[in-house]
Protein backbone atom coordinates (compact mmCIF):
# COMPACT_ATOMS: atom_id res chain seq x y z
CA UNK A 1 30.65 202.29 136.11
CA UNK A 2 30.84 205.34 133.92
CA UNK A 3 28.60 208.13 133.92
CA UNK A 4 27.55 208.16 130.54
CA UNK A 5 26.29 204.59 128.92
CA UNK A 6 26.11 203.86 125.85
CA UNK A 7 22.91 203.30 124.09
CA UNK A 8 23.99 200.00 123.07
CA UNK A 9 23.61 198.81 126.73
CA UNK A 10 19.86 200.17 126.84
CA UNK A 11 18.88 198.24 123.62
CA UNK A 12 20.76 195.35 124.86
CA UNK A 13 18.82 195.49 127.95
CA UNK A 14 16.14 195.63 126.04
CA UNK A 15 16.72 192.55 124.07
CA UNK A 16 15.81 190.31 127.07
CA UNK A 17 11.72 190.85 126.27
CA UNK A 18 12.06 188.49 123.57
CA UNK A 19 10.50 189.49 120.35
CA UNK A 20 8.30 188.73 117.67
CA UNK A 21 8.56 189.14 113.59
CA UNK A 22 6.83 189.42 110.49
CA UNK A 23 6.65 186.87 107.60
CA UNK A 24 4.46 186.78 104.30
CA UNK A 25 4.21 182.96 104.63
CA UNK A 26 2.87 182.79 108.17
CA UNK A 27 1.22 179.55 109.15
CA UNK A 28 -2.42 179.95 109.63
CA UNK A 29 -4.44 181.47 112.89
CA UNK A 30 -5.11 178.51 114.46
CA UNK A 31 -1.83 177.12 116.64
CA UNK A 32 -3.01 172.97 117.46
CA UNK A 33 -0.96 172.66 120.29
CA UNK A 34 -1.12 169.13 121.79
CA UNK A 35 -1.61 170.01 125.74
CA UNK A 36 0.03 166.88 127.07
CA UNK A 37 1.96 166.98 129.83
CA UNK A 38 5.68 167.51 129.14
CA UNK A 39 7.94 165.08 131.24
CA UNK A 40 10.08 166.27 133.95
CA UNK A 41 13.51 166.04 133.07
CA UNK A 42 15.34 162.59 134.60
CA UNK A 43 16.40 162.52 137.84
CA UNK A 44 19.97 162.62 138.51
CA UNK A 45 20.65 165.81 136.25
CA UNK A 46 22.41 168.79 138.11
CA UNK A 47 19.44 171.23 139.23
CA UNK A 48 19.93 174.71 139.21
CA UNK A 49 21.05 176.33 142.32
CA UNK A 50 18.69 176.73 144.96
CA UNK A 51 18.83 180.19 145.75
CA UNK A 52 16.83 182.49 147.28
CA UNK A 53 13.05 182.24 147.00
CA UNK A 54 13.19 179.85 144.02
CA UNK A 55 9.39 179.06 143.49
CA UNK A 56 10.15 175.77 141.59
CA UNK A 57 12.88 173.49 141.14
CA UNK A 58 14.24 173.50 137.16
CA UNK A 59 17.11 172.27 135.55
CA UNK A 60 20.40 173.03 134.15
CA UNK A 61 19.97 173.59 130.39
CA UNK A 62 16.53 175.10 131.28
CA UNK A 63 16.07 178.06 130.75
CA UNK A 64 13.25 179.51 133.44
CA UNK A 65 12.35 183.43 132.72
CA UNK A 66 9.84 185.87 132.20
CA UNK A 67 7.05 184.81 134.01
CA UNK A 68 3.17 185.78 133.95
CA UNK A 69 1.32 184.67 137.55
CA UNK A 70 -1.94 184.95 138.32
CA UNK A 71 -4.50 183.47 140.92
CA UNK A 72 -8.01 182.47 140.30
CA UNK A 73 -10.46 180.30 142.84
CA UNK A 74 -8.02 179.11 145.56
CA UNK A 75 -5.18 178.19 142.54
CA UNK A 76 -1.94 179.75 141.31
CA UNK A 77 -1.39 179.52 137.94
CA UNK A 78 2.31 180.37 136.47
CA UNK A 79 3.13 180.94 132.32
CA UNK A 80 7.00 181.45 131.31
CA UNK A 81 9.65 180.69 128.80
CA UNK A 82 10.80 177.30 128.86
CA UNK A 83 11.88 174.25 126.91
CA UNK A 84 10.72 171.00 125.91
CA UNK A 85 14.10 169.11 126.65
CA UNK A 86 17.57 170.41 127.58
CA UNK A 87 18.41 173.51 125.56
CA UNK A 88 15.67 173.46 123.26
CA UNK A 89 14.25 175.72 121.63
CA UNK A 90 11.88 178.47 123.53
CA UNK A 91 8.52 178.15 124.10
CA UNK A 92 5.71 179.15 126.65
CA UNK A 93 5.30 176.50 129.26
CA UNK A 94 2.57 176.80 132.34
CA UNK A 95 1.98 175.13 136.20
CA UNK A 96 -0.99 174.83 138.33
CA UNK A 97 0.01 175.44 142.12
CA UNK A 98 -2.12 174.66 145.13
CA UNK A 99 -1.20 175.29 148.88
CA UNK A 100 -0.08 173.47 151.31
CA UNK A 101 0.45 175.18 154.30
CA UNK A 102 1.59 178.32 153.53
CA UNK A 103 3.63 177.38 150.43
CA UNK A 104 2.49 177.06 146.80
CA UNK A 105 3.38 173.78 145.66
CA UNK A 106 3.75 173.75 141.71
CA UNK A 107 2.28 170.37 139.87
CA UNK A 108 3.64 169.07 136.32
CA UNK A 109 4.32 171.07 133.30
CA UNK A 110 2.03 171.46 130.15
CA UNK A 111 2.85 172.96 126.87
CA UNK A 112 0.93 176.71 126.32
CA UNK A 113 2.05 177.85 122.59
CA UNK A 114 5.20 177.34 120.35
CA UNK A 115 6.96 179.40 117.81
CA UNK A 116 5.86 178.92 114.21
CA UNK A 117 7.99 176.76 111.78
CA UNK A 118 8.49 179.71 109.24
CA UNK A 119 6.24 182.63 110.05
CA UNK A 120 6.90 185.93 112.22
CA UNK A 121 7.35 184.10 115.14
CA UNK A 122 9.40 181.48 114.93
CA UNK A 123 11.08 182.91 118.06
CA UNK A 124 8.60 183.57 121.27
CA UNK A 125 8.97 184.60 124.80
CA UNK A 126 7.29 187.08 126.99
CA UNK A 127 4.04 185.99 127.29
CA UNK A 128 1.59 187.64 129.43
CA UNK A 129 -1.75 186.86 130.47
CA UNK A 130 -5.34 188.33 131.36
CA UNK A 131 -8.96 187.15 131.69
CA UNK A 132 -11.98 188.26 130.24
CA UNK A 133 -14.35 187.38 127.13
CA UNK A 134 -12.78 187.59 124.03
CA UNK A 135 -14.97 186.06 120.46
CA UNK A 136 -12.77 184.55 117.94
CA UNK A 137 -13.84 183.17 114.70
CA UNK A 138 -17.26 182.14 115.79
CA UNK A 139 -16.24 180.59 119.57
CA UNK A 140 -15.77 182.94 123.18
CA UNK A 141 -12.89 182.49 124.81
CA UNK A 142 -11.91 183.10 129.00
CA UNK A 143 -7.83 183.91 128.29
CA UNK A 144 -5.88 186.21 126.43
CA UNK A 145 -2.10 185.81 125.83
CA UNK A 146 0.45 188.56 124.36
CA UNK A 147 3.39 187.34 123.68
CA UNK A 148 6.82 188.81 121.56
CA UNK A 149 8.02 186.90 118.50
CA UNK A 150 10.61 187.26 115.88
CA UNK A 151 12.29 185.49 112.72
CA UNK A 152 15.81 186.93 113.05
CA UNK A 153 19.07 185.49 114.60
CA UNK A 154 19.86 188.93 116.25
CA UNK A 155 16.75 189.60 117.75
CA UNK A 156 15.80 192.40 115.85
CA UNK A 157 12.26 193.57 114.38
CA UNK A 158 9.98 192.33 117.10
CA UNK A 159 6.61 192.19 117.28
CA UNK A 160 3.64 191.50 119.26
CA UNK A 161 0.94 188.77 118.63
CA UNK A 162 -1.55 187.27 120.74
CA UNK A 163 -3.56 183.94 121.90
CA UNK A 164 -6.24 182.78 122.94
CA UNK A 165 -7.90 179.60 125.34
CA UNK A 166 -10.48 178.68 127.62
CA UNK A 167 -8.04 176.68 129.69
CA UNK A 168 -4.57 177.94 131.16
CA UNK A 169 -3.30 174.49 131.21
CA UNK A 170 -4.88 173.10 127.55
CA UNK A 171 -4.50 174.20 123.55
CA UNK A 172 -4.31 177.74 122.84
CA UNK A 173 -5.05 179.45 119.45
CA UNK A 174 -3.01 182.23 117.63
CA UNK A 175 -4.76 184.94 116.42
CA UNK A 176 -4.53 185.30 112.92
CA UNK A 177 -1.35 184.59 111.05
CA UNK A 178 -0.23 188.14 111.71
CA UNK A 179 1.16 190.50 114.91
CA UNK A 180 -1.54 192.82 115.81
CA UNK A 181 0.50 194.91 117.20
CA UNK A 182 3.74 195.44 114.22
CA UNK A 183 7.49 197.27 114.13
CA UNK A 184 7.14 200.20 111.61
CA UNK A 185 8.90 199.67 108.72
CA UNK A 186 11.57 202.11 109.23
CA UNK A 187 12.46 200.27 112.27
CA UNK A 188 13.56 196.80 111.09
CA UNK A 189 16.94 196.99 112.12
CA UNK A 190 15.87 197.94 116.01
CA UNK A 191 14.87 195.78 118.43
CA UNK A 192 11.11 197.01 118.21
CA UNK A 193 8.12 196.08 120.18
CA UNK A 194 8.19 193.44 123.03
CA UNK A 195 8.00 192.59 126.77
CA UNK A 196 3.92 192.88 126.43
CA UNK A 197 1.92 193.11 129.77
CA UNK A 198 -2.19 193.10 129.98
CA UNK A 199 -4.18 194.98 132.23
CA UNK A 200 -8.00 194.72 131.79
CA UNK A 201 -10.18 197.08 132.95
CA UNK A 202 -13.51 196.10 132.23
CA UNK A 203 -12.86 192.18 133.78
CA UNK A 204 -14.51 191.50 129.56
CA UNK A 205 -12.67 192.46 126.63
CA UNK A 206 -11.00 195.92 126.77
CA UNK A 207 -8.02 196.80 128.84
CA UNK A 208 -4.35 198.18 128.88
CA UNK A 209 -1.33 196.49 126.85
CA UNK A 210 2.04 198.23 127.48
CA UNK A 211 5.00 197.17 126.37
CA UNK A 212 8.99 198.16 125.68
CA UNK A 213 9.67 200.01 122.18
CA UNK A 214 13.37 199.67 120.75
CA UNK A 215 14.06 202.26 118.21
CA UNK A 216 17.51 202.98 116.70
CA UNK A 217 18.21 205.39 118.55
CA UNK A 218 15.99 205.39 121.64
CA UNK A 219 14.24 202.99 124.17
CA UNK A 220 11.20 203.49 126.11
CA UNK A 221 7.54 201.94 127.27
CA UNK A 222 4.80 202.89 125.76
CA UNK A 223 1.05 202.14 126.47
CA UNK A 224 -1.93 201.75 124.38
CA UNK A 225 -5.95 200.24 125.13
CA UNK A 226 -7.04 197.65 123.05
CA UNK A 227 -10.62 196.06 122.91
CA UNK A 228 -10.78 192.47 121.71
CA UNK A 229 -14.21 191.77 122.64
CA UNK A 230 -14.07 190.73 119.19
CA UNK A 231 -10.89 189.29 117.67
CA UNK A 232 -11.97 189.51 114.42
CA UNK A 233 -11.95 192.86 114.32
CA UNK A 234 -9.35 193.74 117.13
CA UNK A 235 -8.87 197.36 118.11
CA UNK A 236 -5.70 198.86 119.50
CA UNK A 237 -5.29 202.40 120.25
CA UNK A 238 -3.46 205.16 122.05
CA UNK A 239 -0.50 207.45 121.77
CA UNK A 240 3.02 206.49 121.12
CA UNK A 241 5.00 208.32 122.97
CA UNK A 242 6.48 207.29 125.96
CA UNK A 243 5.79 206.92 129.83
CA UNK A 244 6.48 209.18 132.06
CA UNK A 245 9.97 208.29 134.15
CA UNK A 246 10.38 210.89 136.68
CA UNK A 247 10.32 209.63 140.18
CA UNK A 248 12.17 206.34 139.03
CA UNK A 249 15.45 205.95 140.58
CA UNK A 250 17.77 204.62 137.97
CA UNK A 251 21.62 204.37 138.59
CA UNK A 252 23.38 207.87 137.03
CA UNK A 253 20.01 209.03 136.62
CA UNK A 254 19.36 206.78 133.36
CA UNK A 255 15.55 206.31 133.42
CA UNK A 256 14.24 203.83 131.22
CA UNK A 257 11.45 201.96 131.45
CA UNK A 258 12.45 198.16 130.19
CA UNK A 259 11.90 194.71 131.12
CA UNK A 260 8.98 196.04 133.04
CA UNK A 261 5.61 194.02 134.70
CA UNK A 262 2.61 196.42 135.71
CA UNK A 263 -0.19 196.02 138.03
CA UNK A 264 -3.76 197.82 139.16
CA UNK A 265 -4.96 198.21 142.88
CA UNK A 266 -8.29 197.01 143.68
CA UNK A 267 -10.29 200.28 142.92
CA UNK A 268 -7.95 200.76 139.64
CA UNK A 269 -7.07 204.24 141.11
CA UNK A 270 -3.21 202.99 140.80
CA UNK A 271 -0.64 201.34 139.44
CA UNK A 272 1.66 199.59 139.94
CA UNK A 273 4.96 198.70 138.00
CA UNK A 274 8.05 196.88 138.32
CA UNK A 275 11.20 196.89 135.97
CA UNK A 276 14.85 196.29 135.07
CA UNK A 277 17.35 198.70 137.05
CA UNK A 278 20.05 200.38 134.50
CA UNK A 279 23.10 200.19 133.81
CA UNK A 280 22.67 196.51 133.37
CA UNK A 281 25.72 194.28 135.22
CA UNK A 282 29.11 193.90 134.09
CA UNK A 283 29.32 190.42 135.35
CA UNK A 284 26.72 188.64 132.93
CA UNK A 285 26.58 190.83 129.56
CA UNK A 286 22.39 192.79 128.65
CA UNK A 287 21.48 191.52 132.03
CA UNK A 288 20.11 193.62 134.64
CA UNK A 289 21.81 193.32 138.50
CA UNK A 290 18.30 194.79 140.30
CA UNK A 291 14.80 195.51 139.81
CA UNK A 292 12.96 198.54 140.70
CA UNK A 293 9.10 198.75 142.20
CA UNK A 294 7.30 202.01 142.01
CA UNK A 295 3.55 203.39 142.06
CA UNK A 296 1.74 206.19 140.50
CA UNK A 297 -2.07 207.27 140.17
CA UNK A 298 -3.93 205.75 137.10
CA UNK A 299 -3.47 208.87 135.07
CA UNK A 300 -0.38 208.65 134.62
CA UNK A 301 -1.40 206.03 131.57
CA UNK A 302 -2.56 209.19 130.01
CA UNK A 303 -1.06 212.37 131.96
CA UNK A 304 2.27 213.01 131.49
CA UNK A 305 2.42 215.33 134.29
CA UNK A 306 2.41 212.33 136.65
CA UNK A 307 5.46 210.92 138.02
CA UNK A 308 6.08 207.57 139.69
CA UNK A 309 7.40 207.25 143.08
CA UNK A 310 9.54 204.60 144.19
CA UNK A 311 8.92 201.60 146.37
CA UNK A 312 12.10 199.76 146.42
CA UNK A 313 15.27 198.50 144.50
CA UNK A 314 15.44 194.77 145.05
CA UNK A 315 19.30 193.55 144.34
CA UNK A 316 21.41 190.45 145.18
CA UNK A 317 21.66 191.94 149.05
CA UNK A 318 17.81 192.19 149.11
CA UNK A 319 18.16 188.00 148.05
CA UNK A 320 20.94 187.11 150.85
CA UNK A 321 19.40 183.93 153.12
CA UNK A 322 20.61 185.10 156.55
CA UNK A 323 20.25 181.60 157.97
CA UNK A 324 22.92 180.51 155.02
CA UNK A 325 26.29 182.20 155.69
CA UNK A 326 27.27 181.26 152.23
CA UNK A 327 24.92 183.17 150.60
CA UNK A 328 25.35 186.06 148.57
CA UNK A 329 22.35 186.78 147.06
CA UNK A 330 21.36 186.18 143.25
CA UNK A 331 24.10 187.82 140.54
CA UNK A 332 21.40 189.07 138.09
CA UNK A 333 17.84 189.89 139.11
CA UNK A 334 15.55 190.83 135.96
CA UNK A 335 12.27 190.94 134.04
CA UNK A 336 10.07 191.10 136.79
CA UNK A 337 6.19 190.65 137.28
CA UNK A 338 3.63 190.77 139.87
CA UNK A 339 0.94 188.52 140.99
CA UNK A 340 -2.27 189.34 140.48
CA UNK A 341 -5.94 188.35 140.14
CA UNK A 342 -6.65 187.05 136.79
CA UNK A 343 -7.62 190.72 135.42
CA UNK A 344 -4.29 192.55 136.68
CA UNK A 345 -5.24 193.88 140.29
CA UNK A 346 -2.98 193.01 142.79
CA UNK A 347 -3.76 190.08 145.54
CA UNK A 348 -3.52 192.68 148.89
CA UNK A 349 -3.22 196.05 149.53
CA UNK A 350 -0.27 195.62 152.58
CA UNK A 351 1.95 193.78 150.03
CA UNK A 352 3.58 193.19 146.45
CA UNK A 353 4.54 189.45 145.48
CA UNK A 354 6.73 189.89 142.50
CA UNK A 355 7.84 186.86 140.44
CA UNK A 356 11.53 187.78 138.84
CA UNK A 357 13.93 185.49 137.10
CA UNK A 358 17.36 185.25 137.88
CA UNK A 359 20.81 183.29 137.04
CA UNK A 360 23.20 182.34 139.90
CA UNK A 361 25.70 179.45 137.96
CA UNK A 362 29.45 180.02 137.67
CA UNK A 363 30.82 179.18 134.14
CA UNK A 364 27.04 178.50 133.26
CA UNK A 365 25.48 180.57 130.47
CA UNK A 366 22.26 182.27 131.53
CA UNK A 367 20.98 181.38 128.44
CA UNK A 368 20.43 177.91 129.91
CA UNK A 369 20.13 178.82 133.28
CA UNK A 370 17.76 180.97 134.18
CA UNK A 371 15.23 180.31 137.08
CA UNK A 372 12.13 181.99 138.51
CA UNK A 373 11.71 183.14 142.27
CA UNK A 374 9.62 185.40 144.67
CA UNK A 375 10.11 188.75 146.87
CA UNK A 376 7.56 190.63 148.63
CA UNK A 377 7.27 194.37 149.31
CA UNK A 378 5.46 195.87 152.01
CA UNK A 379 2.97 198.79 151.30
C-alpha cells in the first residue's frame, strides 16, 4: 500500500462504530422492550464459517459484531449487534454463558434495545456495558449501556445515548429522548461521535466513557468522566482533545486511535486498550485486516506526556488453526474488546481475552456476515 492514505480511509474506518443521531421528534425516554427470547434461526440454513476461535455459532445473513463481554458470579454475559431475522435491521442482542469444562457454552438469545422508529437513533450499534448504581426517574438501576445511534443513510452525525436495566438479559430503558453525549453542530456532515466504551471507577456511578470522534477533517479518541449517579441530571466532563498515540505501532506510521475497546488492571494503575490497525484492507472495503493491544499507566487519561506501549498486532496469521492445513486465518479482524469484570478491570493479570469480530465468506458481504471470536495475549 501507499505511503500516504487518504483521510477518506480513516473516516471510513471509522464508520464501523456505528452511530447515533439527533431528531426533534424523538420517542420518549422510556424504550418497552419485550425481553422474550428471540428464536434461533431454522436449522438447515448455511452457518457462517467456523473459523478460528468463533465463540458462538451464527448465521449467514447475521450480522455478529461489536461485542461488549463481561463476567459476573461464575457467568459470562455477551451484548453485540445483531438481528431479529435474516438481514434485519440492527439491534443490540445479549447471551448468558456458563462453563462446561473449560469452554463457555452460550444459551439462547434475548432482545437488549432497538433503534427508535423516527428519533436520533433509528440506527444503533456499539453498545457497551458497565455496572454500578445509576437513579433514573425515581427507580436505581445495576447496568449502564452506551451505545451509537444515527438517522442518516450515510452514517453521518453520530451520537451517543445511553440505557439503563437491572437485568442484562430483560427490558432496558433509554435515557431521555435525547444523546447525552451530541455531534457539534458544525460537524453534521462528519461521522461524529461513536464506538463508546465504559470504564467505572468508583464500582457506583462515576467512571470513564471514551469513544472515536470523526471530524471533517480529522479522526481521533477522545475521553471524558461522566457521573450518572443520577440520570436525571447526568454529568459528563473532560477535555476534547485527543489521546495520546505514541508508542502505537500503526502501518506507515498512521496512528489513530479507532474502533478501539479499553480496559483497567485490578489496582486501576493501568490500562489497557485494544483497536483497529490502519490502513484498513484492500480486500473488504473500511474494514480493518488486524488489531492492535497496547498498555499505558492510568495517566495517560489525563497526561499527554504518556505514551502507550505495544503488546501485540493480532492478524489473520495470529488466527491460522495449525491442526487445519486449510486454514488461513480470518480476512478482516476488527472492533475489538476485552473481557472484563462487570466494572472494566480485566479477569487476570498473566492474560488478555479479547472478543473481536471478523468476516471470513467469499462472495458474502460482511454486512451480513460478520461473526464474533476470541484471542488471548499473554502478559
Amino acid at each position: 500500500m501507499k505511503k500516504i492514505v487518504s483521510l477518506f480511509f480513516v473516516l471510513a474506518s471509522i464508520s464501523l462504530m456505528s452511530c447515533s443521531h439527533e431528531n426533534d421528534n424523538s420517542n420518549s425516554g422510556s424504550n418497552n422492550i419485550d425481553p422474550s427470547i428471540i428464536p434461533e434461526p431454522t436449522s438447515g440454513e448455511s452457518k457462517n464459517k467456523k473459523g478460528i476461535g468463533t465463540i458462538f455459532d451464527e448465521y449467514l445473513g447475521y450480522n455478529t459484531k461489536d461485542a461488549t463481554v463481561f463476567e459476573e458470579e461464575d457467568a459470562r454475559y455477551v451484548i453485540y449487534d445483531g438481528q431479529k431475522e435474516k438481514e434485519g435491521k440492527q439491534i443490540f442482542v445479549s447471551r448468558k454463558a456458563v462453563k462446561e469444562g473449560n469452554q463457555w457454552v452460550y444459551g439462547e438469545k434475548h432482545l437488549v434495545l432497538e433503534g427508535s422508529e423516527n428519533g436520533w437513533d433509528i440506527n444503533i450499534s456499539n453498545p457497551s456495558v458497565v455496572k454500578g448504581s445509576f437513579a433514573y426517574q425515581g427507580n436505581d438501576y445495576s447496568y449502564l449501556l452506551a451505545y451509537n445511534g444515527n438517522n442518516t443513510s450515510d452514517n453521518t452525525n453520530n451520537h451517543i445515548g445511553f440505557a439503563v436495566s437491572n437485568d442484562v438479559l430483560g427490558t432496558w430503558i433509554k435515557v431521555g429522548n435525547q444523546p447525552l453525549l451530541k455531534n457539534p453542530e458544525n460537524q453534521e456532515a462528519a461521522y461524529g461521535y461513536g464506538s463508546p466504551c465504559l470504564l467505572s471507577y468508583d464500582n457506583l456511578g462515576k467512571g470513564y466513557i471514551f469513544y472515536a470522534v470523526g471530524e471533517i477533517n480529522v479522526s481521533f479518541g477522545a475521553v471524558k468522566t461522566y457521573d450518572f449517579s443520577n440520570l436525571d441530571a447526568p454529568v459528563i466532563e473532560g477535555g476534547y482533545s485527543s489521546l495520546p498515540v505514541t508508542g502505537l505501532n500503526d502501518n506507515q506510521d498512521l496512528n489513530v486511535i479507532l474502533n478501539a475497546g479499553f480496559a483497567f488492571n485490578a489496582d486501576k494503575s493501568k490500562v489497557y486498550m485494544v483497536k483497529d490497525r490502519l490502513p484498513v484492507s484492500n480486500n473488504v472495503p473500511n474494514q480493518s485486516s488486524a488489531i492492535e493491544v497496547a498498555k499505558a499507566n492510568a495517566e495517560i487519561i489525563a497526561n499527554h506526556d504518556e505514551s502507550w506501549s505495544s503488546l501485540k498486532i493480532i492478524n489473520s496469521f495470529d488466527t491460522m488453526d495449525e491442526e487445519d492445513e486449510e486454514s488461513l486465518g480470518w480476512d478482516e479482524i476488527y472492533s475489538g474488546d476485552f473481557v472484563t469484570d462487570p466494572y472494566g478491570k480485566i479477569i487476570s493479570e498473566t492474560k488478555l481475552e479479547i472478543i473481536y469480530s471478523t468476516f471470513d465468506e467469499e462472495g458474502s458481504l460482511p454486512k451480513f456476515s460478520s461473526t464474533l471470536a476470541s484471542y488471548e495475549v499473554n502478559l
